[in-house]
C-alpha atoms as a PDB file:
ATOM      1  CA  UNK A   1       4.116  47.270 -14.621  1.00  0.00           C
ATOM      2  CA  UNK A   2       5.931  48.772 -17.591  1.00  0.00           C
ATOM      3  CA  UNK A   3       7.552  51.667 -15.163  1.00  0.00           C
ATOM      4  CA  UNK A   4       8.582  49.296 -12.671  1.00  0.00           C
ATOM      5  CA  UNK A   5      10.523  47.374 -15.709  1.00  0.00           C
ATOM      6  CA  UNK A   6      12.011  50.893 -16.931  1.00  0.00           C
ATOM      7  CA  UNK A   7      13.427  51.724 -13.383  1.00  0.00           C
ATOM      8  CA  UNK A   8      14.924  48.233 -13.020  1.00  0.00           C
ATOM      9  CA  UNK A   9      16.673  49.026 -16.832  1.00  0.00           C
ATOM     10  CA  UNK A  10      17.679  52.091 -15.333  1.00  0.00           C
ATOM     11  CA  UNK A  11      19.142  50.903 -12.511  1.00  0.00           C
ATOM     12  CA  UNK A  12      21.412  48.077 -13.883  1.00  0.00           C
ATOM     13  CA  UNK A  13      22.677  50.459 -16.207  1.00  0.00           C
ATOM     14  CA  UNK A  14      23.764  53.228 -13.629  1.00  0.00           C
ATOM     15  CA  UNK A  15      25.049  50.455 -11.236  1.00  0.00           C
ATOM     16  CA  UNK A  16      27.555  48.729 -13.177  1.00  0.00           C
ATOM     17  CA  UNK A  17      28.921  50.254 -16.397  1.00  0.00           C
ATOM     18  CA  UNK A  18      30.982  47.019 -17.118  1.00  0.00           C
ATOM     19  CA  UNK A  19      27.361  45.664 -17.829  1.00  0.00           C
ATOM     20  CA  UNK A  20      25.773  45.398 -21.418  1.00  0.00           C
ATOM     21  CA  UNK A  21      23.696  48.677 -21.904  1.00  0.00           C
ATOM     22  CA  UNK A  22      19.963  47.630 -22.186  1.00  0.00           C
ATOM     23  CA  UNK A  23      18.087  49.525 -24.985  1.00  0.00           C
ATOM     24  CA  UNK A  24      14.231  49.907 -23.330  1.00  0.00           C
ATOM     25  CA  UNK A  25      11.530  50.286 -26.476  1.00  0.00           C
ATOM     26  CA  UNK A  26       8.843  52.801 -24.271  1.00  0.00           C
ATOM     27  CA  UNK A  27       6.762  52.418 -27.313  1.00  0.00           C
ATOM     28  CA  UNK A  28       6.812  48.559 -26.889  1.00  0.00           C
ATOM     29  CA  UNK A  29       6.188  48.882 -23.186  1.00  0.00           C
ATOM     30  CA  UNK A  30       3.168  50.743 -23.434  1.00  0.00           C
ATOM     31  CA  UNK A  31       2.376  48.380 -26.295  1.00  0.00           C
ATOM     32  CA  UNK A  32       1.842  45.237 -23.894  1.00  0.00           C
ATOM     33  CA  UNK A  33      -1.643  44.790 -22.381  1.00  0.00           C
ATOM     34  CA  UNK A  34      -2.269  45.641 -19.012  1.00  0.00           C
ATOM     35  CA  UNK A  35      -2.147  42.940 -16.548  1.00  0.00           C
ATOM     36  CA  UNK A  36      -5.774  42.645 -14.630  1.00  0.00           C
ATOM     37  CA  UNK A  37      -5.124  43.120 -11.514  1.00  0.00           C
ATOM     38  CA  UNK A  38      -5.847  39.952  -9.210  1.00  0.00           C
ATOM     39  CA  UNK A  39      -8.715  39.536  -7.859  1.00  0.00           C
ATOM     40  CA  UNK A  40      -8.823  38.443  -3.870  1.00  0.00           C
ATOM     41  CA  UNK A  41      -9.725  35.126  -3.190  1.00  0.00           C
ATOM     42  CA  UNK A  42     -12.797  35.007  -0.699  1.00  0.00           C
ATOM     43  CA  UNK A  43     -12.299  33.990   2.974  1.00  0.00           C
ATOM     44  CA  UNK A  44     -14.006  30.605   4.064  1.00  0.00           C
ATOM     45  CA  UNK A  45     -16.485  30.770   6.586  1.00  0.00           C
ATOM     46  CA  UNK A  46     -15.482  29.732   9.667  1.00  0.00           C
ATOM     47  CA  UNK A  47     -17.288  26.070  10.449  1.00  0.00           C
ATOM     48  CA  UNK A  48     -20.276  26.493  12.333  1.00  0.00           C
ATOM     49  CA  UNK A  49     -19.972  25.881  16.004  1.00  0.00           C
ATOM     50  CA  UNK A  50     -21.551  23.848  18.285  1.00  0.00           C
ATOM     51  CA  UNK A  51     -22.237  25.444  21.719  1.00  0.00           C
ATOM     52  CA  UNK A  52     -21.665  23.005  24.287  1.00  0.00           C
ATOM     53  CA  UNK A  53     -23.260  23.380  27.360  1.00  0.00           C
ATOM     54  CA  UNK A  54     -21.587  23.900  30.581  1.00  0.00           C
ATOM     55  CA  UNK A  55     -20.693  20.504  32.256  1.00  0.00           C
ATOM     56  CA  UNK A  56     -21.644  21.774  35.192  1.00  0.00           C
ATOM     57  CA  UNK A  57     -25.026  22.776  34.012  1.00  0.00           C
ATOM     58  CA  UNK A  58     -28.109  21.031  35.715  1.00  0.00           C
ATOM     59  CA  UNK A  59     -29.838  19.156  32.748  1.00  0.00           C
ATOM     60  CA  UNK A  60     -33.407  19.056  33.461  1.00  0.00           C
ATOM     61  CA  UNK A  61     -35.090  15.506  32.021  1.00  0.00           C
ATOM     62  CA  UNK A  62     -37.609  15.638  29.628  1.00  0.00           C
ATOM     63  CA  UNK A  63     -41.410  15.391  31.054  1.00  0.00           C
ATOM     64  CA  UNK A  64     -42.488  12.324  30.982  1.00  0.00           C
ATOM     65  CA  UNK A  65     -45.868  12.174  28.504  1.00  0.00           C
ATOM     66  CA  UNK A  66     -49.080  12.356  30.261  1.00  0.00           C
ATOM     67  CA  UNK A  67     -51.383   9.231  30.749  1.00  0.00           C
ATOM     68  CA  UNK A  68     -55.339   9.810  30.054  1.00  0.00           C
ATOM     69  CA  UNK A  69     -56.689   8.427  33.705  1.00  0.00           C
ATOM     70  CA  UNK A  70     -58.968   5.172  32.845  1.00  0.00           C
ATOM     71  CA  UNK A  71     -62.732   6.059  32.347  1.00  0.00           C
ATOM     72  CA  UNK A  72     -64.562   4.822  35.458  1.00  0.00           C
ATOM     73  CA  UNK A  73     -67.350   3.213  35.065  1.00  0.00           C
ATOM     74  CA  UNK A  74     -70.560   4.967  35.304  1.00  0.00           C
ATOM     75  CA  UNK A  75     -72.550   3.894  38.487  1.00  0.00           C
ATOM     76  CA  UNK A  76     -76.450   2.646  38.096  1.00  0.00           C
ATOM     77  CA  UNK A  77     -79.114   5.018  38.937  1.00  0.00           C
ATOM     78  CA  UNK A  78     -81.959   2.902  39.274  1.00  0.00           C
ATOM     79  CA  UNK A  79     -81.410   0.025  41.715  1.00  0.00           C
ATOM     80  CA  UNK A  80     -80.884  -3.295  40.516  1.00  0.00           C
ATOM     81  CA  UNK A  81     -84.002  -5.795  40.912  1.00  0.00           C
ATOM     82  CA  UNK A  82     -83.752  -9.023  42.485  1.00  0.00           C
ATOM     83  CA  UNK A  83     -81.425 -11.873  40.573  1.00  0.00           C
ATOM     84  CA  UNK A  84     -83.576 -15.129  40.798  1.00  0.00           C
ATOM     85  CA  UNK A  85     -81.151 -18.298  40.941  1.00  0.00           C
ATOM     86  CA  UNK A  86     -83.061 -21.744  39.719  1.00  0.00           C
ATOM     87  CA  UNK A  87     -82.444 -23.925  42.324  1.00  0.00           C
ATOM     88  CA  UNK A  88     -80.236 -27.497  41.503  1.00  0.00           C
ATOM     89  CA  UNK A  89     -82.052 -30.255  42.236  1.00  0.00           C
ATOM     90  CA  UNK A  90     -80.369 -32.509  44.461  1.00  0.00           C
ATOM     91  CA  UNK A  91     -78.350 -35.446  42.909  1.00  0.00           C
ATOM     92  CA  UNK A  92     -80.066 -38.748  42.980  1.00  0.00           C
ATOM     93  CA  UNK A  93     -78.745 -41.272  45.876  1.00  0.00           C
ATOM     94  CA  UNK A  94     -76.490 -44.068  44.635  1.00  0.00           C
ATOM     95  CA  UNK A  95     -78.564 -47.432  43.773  1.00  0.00           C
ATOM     96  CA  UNK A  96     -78.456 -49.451  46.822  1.00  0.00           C
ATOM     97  CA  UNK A  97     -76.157 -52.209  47.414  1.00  0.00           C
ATOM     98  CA  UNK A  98     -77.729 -55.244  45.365  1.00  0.00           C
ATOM     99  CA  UNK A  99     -79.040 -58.303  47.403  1.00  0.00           C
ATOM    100  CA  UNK A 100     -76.173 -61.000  47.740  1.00  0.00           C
ATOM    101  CA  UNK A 101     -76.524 -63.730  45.717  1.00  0.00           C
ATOM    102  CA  UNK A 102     -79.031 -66.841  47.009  1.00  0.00           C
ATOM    103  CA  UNK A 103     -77.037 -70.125  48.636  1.00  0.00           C
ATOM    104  CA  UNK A 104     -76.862 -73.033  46.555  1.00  0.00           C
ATOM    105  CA  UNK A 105     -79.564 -75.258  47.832  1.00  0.00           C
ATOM    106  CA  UNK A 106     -80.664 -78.404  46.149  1.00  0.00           C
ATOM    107  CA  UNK A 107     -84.077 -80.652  46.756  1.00  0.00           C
ATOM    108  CA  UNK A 108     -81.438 -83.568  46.306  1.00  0.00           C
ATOM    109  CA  UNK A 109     -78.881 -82.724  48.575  1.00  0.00           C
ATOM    110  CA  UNK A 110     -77.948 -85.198  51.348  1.00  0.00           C
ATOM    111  CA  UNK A 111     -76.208 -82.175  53.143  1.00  0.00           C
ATOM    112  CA  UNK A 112     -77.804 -82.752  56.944  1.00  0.00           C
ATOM    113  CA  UNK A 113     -77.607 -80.521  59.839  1.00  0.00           C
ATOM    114  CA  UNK A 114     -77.055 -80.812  63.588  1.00  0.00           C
ATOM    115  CA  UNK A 115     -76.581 -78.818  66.824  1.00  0.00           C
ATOM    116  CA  UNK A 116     -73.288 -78.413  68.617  1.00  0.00           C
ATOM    117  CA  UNK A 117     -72.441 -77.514  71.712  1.00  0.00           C
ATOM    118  CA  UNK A 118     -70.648 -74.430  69.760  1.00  0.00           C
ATOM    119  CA  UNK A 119     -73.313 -73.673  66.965  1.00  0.00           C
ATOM    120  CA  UNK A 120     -73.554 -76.209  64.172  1.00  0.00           C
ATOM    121  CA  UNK A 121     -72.163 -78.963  62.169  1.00  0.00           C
ATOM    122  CA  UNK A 122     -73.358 -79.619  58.679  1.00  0.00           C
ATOM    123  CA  UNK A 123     -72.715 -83.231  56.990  1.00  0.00           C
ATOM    124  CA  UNK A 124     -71.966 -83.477  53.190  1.00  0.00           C
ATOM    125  CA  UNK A 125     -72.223 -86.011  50.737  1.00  0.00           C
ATOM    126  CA  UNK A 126     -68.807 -87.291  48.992  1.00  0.00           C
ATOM    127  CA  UNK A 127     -67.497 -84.181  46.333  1.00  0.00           C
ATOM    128  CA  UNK A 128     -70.704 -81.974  46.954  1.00  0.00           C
ATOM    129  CA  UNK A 129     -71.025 -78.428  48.104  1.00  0.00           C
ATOM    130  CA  UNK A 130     -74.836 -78.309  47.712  1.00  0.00           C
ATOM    131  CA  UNK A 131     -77.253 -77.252  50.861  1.00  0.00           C
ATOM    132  CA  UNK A 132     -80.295 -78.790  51.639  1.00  0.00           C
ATOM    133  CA  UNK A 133     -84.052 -77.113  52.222  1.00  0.00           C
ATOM    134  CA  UNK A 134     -83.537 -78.636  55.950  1.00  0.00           C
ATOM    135  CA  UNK A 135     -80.047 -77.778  56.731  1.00  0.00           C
ATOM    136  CA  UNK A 136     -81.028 -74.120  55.213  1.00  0.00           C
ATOM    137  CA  UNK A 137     -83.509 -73.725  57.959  1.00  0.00           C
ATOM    138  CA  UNK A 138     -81.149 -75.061  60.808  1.00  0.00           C
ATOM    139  CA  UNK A 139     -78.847 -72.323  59.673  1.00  0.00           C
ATOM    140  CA  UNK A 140     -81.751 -69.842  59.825  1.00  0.00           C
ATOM    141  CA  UNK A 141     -82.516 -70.777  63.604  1.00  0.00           C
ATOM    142  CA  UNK A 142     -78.773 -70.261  64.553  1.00  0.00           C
ATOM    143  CA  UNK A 143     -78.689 -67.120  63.495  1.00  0.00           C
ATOM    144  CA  UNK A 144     -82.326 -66.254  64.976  1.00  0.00           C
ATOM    145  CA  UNK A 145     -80.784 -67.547  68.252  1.00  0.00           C
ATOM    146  CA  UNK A 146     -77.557 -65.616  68.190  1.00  0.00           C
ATOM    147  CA  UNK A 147     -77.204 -63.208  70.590  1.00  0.00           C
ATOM    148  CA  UNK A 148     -77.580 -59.460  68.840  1.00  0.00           C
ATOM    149  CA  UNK A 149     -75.232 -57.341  68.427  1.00  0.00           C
ATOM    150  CA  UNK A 150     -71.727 -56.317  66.554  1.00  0.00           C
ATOM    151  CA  UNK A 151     -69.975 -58.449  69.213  1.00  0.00           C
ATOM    152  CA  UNK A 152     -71.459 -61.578  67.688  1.00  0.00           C
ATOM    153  CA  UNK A 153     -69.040 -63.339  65.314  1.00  0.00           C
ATOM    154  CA  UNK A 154     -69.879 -66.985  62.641  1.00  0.00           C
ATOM    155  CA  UNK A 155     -66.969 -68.946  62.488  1.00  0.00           C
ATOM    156  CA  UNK A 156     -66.836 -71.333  59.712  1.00  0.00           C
ATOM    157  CA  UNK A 157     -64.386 -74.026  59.176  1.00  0.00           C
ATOM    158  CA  UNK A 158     -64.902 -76.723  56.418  1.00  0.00           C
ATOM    159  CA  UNK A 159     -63.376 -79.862  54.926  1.00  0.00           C
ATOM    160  CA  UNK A 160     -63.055 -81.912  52.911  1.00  0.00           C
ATOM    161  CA  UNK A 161     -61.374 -85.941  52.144  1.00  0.00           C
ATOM    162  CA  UNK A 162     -58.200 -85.291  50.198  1.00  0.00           C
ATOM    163  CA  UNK A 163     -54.803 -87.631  49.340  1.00  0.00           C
ATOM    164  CA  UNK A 164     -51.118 -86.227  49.798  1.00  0.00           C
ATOM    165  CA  UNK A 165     -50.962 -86.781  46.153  1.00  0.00           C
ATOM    166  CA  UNK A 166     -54.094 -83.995  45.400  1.00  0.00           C
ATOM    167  CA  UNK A 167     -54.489 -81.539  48.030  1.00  0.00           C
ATOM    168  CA  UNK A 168     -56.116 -79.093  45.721  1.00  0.00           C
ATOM    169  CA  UNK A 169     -59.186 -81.102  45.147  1.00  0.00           C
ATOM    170  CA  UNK A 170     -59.848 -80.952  48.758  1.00  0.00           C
ATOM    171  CA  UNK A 171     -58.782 -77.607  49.719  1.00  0.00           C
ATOM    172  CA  UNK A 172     -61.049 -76.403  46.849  1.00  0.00           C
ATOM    173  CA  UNK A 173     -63.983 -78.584  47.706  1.00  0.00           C
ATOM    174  CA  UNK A 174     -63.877 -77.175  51.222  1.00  0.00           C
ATOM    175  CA  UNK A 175     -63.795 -73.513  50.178  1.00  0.00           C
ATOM    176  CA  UNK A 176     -67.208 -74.447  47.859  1.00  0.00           C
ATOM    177  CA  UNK A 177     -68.668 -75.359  51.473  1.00  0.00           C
ATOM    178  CA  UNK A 178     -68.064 -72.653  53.071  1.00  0.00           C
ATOM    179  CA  UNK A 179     -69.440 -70.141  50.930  1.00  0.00           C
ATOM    180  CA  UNK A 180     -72.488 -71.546  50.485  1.00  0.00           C
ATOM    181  CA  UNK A 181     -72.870 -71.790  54.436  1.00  0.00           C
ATOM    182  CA  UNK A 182     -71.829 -68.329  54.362  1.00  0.00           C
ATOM    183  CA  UNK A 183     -74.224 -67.428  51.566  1.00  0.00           C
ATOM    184  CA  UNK A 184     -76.868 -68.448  53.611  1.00  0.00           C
ATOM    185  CA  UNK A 185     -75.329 -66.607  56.119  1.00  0.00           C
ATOM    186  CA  UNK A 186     -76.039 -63.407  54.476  1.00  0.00           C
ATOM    187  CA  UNK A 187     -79.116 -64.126  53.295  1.00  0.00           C
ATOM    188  CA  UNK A 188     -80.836 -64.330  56.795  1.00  0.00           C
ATOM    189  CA  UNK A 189     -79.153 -61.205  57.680  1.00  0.00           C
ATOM    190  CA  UNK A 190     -75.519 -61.563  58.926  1.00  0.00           C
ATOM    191  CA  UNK A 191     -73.272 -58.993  58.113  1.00  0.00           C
ATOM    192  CA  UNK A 192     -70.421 -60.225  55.918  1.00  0.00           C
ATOM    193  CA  UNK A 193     -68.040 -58.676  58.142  1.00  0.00           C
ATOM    194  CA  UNK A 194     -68.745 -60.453  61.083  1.00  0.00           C
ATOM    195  CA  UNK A 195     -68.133 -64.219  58.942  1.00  0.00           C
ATOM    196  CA  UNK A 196     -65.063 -65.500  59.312  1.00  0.00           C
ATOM    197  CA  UNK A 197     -64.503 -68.230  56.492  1.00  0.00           C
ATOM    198  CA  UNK A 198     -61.493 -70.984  57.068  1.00  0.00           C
ATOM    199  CA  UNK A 199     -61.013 -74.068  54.135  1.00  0.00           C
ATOM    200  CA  UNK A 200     -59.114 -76.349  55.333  1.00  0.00           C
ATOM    201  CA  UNK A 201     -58.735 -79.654  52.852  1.00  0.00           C
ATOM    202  CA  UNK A 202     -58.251 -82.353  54.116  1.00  0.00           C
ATOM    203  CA  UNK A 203     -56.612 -81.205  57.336  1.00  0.00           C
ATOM    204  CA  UNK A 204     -60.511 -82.472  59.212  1.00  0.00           C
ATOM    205  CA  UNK A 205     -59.422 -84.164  62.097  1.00  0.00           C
ATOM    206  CA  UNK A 206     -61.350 -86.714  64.476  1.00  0.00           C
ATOM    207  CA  UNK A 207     -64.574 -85.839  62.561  1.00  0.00           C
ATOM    208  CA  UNK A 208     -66.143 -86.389  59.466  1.00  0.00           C
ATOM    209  CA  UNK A 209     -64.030 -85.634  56.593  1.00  0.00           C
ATOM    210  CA  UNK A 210     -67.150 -83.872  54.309  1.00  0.00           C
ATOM    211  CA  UNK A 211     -68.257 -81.355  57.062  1.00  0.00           C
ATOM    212  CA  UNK A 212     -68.700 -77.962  57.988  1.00  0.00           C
ATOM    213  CA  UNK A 213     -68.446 -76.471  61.679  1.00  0.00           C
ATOM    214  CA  UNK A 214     -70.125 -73.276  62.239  1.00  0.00           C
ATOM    215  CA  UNK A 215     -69.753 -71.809  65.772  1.00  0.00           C
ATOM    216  CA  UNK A 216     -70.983 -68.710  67.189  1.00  0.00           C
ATOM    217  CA  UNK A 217     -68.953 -66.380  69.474  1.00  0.00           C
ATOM    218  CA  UNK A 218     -70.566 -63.950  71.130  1.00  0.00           C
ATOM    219  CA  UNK A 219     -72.410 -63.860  74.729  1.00  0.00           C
ATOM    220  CA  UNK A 220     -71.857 -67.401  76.203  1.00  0.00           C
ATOM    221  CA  UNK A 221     -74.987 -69.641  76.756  1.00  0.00           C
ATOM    222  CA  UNK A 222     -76.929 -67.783  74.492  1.00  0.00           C
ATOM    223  CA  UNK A 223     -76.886 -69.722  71.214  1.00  0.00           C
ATOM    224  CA  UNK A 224     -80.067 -72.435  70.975  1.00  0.00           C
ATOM    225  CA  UNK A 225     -79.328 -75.925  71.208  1.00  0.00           C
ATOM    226  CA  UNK A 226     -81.327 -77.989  68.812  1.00  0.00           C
END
């Protein structure tokens, strides 16, 4: 550094005499300190680089984990003995049908009872629906004389006296009549379904007002005549 500084002195001096003369201490020159000399700076490392495959490549997929097969159950030497099953016992049949309820039959009913040409007229007393021992047993005979069979069909058709101002009384007067001729019905073995019940009030015709016509349909000629 200090020659480089003497050579420029040197220089200026030689070039142009017009110029100031420069006076150069050597003594002060070598005086100064040296300079270090700098030091290179270090190179950065390059960034890393990331290799990226070909786009073309074939990329293989990952293998898919393996799955332990399920243990199978281990099969029974020894063979099995018999299974005994305790047998159900049968359910118990329904209850049977209870018996229908006994017709309303009085010692001191005036109800009366005589044969028709078509089966049977019965006779009341005024406002009563009562049967009587005897007309219980007529109704008994019809139906022993009835010719058997499904085919055979009891009509009954009662009345009963009534006034335009109160048919009710009489329409329900004649309905008592007819199911206790149809109760007794029943009770000597008629089917229900083959009794065909009609109240009809006060609408009795020629005949008695309090009565009750039973008729049998059926095979003709062969209901008794009493």
């Amino acid at each position: 550094m200090r020659i480089l500084l003497f050579l420029c002195a040197v220089s200026l001096s030689a070039a142009s005499p017009a110029l100031a003369q420069v006076t150069v201490d050597l003594h002060a020159l070598q005086a100064l300190p040296d300079q270090p000399e700098a030091t290179p700076r270090p190179r950065a490392a390059p960034p890393n680089l990331v290799r990226v495959p070909n786009a073309t490549a074939k990329l293989t997929p990952p293998a898919a984990p393996s799955v332990p097969a399920p243990a199978q159950p281990a099969i029974p030497q020894a063979e099995p003995g018999t299974a005994v099953i305790n047998p159900v016992a049968p359910p118990e049949p329904p209850a049977g049908t209870p018996p229908p309820p006994p017709p309303p039959v009085s010692a001191t009913a005036a109800t009366k009872a005589a044969p028709t040409t078509a089966g049977l007229r019965l006779t009341f007393a005024a406002g009563a629906s009562d049967l009587s021992p005897d007309s219980t047993a007529s109704i008994k005979d019809l139906t022993a004389a009835a010719p058997p069979g499904d085919a055979t069909t009891f009509n009954v058709q009662a009345y009963a006296p009534g006034t335009p101002d109160d048919p009710s009384t009489a329409r329900r007067i004649s309905l008592a009549r007819a199911m206790a001729v149809r109760s007794a019905l029943v009770a000597d073995g008629v089917p229900s379904a083959r009794i065909f019940v009609r109240a009809l009030g006060a609408q009795h015709g020629d005949g008695p007002a309090d009565r009750v016509d039973v008729s049998v349909e059926g095979a003709p000629g062969q209901a008794t005549q009493k």
